[in-house]
Protein backbone atom coordinates (compact mmCIF):
# COMPACT_ATOMS: atom_id res chain seq x y z
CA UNK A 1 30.41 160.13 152.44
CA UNK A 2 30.09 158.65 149.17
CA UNK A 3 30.18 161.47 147.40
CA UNK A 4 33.86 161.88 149.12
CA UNK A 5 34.50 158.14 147.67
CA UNK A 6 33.65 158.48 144.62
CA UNK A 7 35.84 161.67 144.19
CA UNK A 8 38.87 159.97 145.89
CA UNK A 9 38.53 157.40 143.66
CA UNK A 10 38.14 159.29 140.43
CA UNK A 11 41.44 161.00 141.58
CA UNK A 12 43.38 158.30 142.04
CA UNK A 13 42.09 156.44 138.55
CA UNK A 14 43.58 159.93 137.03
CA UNK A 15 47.15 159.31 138.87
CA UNK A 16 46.78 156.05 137.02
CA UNK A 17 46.02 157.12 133.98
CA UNK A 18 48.52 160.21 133.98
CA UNK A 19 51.47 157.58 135.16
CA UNK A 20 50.77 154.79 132.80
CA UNK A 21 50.93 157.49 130.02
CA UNK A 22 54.01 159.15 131.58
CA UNK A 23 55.93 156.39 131.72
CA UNK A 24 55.37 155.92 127.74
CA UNK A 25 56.23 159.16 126.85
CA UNK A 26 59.41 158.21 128.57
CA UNK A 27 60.62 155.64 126.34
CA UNK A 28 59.54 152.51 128.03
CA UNK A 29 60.92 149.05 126.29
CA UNK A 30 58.09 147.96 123.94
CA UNK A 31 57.54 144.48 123.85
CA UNK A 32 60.00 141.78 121.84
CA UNK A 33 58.84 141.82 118.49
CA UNK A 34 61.86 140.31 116.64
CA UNK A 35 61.85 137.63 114.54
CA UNK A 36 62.71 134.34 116.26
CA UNK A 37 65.21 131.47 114.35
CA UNK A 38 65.29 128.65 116.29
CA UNK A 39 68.38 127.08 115.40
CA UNK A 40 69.58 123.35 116.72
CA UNK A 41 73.18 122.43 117.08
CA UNK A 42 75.44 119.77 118.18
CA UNK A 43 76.27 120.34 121.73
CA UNK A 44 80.01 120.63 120.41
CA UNK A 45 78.75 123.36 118.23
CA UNK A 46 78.16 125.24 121.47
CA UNK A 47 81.03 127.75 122.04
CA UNK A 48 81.36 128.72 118.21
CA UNK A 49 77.49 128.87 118.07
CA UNK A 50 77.59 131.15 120.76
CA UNK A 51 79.89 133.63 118.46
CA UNK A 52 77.98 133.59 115.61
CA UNK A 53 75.01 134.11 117.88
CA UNK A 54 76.08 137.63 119.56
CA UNK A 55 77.58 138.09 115.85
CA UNK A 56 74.70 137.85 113.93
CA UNK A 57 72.13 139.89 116.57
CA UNK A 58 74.52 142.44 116.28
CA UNK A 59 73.96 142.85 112.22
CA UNK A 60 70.35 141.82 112.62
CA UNK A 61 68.88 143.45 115.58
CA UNK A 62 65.78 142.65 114.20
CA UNK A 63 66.65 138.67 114.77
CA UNK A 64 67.03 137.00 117.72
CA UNK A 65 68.61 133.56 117.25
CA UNK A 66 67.56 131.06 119.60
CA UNK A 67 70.34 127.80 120.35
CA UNK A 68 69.17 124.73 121.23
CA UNK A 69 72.00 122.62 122.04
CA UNK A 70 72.10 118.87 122.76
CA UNK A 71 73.70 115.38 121.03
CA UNK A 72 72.39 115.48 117.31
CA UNK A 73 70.47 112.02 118.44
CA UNK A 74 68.12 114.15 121.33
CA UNK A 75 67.77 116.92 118.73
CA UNK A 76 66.83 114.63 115.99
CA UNK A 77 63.64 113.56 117.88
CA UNK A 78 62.51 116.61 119.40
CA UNK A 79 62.26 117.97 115.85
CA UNK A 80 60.29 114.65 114.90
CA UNK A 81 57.91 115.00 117.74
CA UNK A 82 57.02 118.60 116.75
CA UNK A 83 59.52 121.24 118.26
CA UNK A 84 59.50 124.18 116.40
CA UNK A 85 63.22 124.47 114.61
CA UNK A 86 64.15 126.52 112.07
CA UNK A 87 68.27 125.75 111.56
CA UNK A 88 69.76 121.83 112.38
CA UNK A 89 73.22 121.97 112.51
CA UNK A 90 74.49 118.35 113.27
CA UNK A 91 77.38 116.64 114.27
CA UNK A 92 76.89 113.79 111.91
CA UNK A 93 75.23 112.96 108.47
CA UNK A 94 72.77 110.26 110.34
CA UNK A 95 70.42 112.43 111.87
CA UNK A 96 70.34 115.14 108.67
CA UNK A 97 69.69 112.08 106.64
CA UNK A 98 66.81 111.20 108.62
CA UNK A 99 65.36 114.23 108.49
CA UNK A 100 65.83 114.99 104.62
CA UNK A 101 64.50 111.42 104.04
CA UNK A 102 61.14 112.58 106.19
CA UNK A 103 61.00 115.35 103.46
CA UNK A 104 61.62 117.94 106.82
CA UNK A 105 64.57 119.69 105.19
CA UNK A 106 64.32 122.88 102.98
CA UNK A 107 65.54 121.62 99.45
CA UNK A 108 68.55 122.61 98.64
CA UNK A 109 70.12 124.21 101.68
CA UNK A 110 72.19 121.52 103.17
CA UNK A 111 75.71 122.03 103.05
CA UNK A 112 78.38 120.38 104.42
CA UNK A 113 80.52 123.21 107.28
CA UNK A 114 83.07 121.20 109.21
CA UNK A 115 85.02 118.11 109.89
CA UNK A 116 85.70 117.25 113.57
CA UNK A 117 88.45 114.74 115.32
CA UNK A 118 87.63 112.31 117.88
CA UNK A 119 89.95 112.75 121.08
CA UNK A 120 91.11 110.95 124.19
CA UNK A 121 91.04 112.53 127.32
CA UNK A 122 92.18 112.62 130.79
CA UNK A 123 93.13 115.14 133.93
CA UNK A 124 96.07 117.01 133.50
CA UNK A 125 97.59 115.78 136.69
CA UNK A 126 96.53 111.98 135.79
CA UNK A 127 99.10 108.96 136.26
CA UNK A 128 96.84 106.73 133.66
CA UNK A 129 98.16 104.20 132.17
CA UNK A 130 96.37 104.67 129.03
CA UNK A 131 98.17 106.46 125.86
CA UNK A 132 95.52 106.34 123.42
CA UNK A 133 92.27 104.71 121.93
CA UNK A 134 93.98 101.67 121.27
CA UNK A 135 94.38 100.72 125.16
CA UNK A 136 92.06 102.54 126.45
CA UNK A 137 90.68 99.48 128.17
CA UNK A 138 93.52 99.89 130.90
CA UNK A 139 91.94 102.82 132.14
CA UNK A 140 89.79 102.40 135.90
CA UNK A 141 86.93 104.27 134.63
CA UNK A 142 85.89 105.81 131.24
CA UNK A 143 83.29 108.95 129.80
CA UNK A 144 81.55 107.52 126.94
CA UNK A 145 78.70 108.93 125.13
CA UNK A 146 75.88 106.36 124.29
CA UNK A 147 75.84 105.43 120.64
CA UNK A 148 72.82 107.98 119.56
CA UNK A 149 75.35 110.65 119.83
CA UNK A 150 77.59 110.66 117.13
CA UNK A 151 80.86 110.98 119.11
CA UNK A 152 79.67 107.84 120.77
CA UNK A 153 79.28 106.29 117.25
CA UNK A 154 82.47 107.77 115.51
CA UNK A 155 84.58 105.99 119.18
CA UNK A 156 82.28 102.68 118.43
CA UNK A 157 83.10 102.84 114.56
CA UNK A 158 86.96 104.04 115.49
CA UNK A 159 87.40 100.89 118.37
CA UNK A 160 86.09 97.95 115.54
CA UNK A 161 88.52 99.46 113.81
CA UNK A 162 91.62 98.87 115.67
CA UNK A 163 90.04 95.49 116.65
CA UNK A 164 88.62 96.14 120.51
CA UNK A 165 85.12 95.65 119.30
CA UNK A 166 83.49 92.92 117.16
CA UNK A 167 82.35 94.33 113.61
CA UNK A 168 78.56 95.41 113.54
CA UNK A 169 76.51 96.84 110.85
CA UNK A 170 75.91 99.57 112.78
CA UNK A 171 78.11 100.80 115.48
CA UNK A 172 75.60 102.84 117.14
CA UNK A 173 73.85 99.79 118.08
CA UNK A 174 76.62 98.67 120.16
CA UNK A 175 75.56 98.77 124.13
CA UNK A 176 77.76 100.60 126.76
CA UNK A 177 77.63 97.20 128.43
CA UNK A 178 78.77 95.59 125.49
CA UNK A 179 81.66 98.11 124.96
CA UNK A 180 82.35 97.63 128.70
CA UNK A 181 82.50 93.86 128.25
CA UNK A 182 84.62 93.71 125.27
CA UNK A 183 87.33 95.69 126.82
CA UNK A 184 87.43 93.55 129.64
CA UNK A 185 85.06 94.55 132.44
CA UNK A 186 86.20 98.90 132.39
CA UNK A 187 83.80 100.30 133.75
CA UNK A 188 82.14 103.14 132.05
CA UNK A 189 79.66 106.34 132.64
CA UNK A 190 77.33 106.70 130.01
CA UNK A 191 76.87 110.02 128.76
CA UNK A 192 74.24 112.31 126.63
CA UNK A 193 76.49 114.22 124.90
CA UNK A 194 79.87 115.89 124.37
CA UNK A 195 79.93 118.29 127.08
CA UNK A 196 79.03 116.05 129.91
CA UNK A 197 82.32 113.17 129.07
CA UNK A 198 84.19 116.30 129.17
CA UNK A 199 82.47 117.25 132.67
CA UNK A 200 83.10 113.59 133.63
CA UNK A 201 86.28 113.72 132.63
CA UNK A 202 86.92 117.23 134.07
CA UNK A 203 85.67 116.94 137.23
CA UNK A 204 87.97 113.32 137.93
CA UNK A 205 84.51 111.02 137.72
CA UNK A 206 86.28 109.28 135.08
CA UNK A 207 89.92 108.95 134.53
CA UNK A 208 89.27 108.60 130.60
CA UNK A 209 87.02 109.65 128.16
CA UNK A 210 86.42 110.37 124.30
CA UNK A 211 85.66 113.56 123.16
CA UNK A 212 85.72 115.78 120.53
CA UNK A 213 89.38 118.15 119.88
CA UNK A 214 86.44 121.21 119.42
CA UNK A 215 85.63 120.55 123.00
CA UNK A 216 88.83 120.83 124.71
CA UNK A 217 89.16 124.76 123.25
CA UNK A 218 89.20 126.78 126.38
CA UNK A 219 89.29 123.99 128.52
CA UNK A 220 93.29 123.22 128.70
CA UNK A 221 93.54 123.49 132.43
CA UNK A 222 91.03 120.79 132.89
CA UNK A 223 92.15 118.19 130.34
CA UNK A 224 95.01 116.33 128.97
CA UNK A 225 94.60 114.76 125.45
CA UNK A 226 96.16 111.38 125.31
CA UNK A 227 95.99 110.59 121.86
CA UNK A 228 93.93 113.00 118.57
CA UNK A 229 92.41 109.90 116.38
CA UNK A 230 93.05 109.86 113.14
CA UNK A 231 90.30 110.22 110.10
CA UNK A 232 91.82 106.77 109.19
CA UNK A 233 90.62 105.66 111.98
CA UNK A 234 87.23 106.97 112.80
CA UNK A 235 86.68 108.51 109.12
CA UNK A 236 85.67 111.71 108.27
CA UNK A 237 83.17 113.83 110.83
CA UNK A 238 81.45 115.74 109.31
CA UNK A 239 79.00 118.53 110.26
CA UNK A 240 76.00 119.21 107.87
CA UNK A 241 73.54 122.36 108.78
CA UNK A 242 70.24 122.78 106.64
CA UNK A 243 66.99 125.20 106.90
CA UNK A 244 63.85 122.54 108.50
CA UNK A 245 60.36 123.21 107.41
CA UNK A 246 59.47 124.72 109.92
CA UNK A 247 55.09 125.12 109.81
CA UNK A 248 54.95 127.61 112.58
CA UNK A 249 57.64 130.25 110.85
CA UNK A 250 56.06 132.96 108.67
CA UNK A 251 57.47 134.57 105.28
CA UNK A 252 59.73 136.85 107.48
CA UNK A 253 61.33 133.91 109.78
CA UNK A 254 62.01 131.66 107.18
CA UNK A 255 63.98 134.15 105.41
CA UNK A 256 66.14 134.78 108.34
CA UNK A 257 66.67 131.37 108.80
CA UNK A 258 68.02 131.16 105.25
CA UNK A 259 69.76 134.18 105.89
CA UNK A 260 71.51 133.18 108.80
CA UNK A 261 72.32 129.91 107.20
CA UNK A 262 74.71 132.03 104.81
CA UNK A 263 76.13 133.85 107.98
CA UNK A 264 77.41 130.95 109.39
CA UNK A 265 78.64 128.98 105.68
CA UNK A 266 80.69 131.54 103.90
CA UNK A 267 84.47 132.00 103.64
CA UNK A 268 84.45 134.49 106.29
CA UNK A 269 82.56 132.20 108.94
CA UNK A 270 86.00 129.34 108.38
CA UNK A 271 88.26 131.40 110.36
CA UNK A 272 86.56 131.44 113.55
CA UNK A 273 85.50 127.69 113.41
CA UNK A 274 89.64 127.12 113.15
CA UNK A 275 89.58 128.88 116.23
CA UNK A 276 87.17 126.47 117.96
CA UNK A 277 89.55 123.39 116.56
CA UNK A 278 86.97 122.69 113.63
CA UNK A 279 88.70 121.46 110.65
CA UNK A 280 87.10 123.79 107.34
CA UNK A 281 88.65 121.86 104.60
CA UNK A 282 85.79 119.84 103.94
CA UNK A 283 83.47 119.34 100.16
């Protein structure tokens, strides 16, 4: 009897062994072994980011290029408590600066890519009264990011300038509730970053809210803008990208962080930003 065991089982551990190889010989994926650039962006970065993704993968099948998208403010700190990021593309100067003042950015590859303008909102079907930033405290309800994310900062910075808020040294400091109470009592939904006002803003939470004219590409059937802001009034927007010391990226990675960098920066890369509403004519 165990003589008939051990025979059955010696079979069977054969069957294994002959499958196992067979399914080799067959061409079986290997495992993932492409580099990996871990690239953070502005959450408004996400649609053209998504491009240049499927883009680049497609010249570089070696290179998979990880997004990370969130507000500049929530990327800013995950790379200061430790995430591993190779590319920061951000939607204002404030964060980069931070970083390159740290001594986390890769000397000499920061660049400026785009300017952005700030936008106001609404349903397509709305009966608002509001026609612009500059009464926007008429609305019932309003989608406004909190002042860590730029577009929060740039509608701060853009309301003290057409007098609704008090002057601050830095607009970013200013509370929602203080916005709220210095237009009157509005009430308004704090949000994280771009893409949720729009949601808010989309889905009829708010009646208002202040965006970014990149944002509203593709989504025309969901929003109305009121009113595109002027630089004069909000200033320029610009979005900086630069290579992060990364500690945990080899020889190899770094390079096609670099390299990917380029991708995105040169003359050919300005047309499909236009495309996405990004304005290219920036120094």
């Amino acid at each position: 009897m165990k003589r008939k065991l051990f025979v059955i089982t010696f079979i069977l551990a054969l069957v294994f062994i002959f499958t196992a190889c067979g399914s080799q010989g067959r061409g079986e994926e290997p495992a993932d072994d492409r580099l990996a650039v871990n690239v953070f962006a502005a959450a408004s970065l996400s649609n053209v980011m998504a491009e240049f993704e499927a883009a680049y993968e497609e010249a570089n099948p070696g290179v998979d290029i990880v997004v990370n998208a969130d507000s500049s403010g929530a990327l800013l700190t995950q790379i200061q408590e430790g995430a591993p990021c190779d590319v920061f593309f951000s939607a204002a100067q404030k964060q980069m600066d931070e970083l390159e003042g740290a001594g986390m950015v890769v000397e000499g590859t920061r660049t400026n890519v785009v300017n952005n303008q700030l936008v106001v909102v609404t349903q397509p079907d709305s009966d608002t009264a509001v026609t612009g930033l500059a009464d926007i405290g008429n609305a019932k309800s309003i989608a406004l990011a909190d002042g860590s994310v730029p577009v929060g900062k740039y509608t701060r910075q853009a309301m003290i300038n057409l007098g609704l808020l008090a002057e601050v040294e830095d607009p970013a400091s200013i509370t929602t509730q203080e916005v709220s109470d210095q237009l009157g009592g509005v009430e308004i939904s704090e949000q994280g970053n771009v893409s949720k006002v729009l949601s808010a803003v989309e889905e009829a939470s708010c009646e208002v809210g202040t965006t970014y004219l990149s944002d509203t590409v593709g989504h025309e059937d969901g929003v109305k803008i009121l009113e595109v802001v002027g630089y004069d009034v909000t200033g320029n927007i610009i979005y900086p990208v630069a290579q992060i010391a990364n500690p945990d990226a080899d020889d190899a990675e770094s390079a096609a962080a670099a390299d990917f960098i380029a991708f995105i920066t040169n003359d050919d890369a300005k047309a499909l930003y236009q495309q996405y509403g990004f304005d290219t004519n920036v120094e």
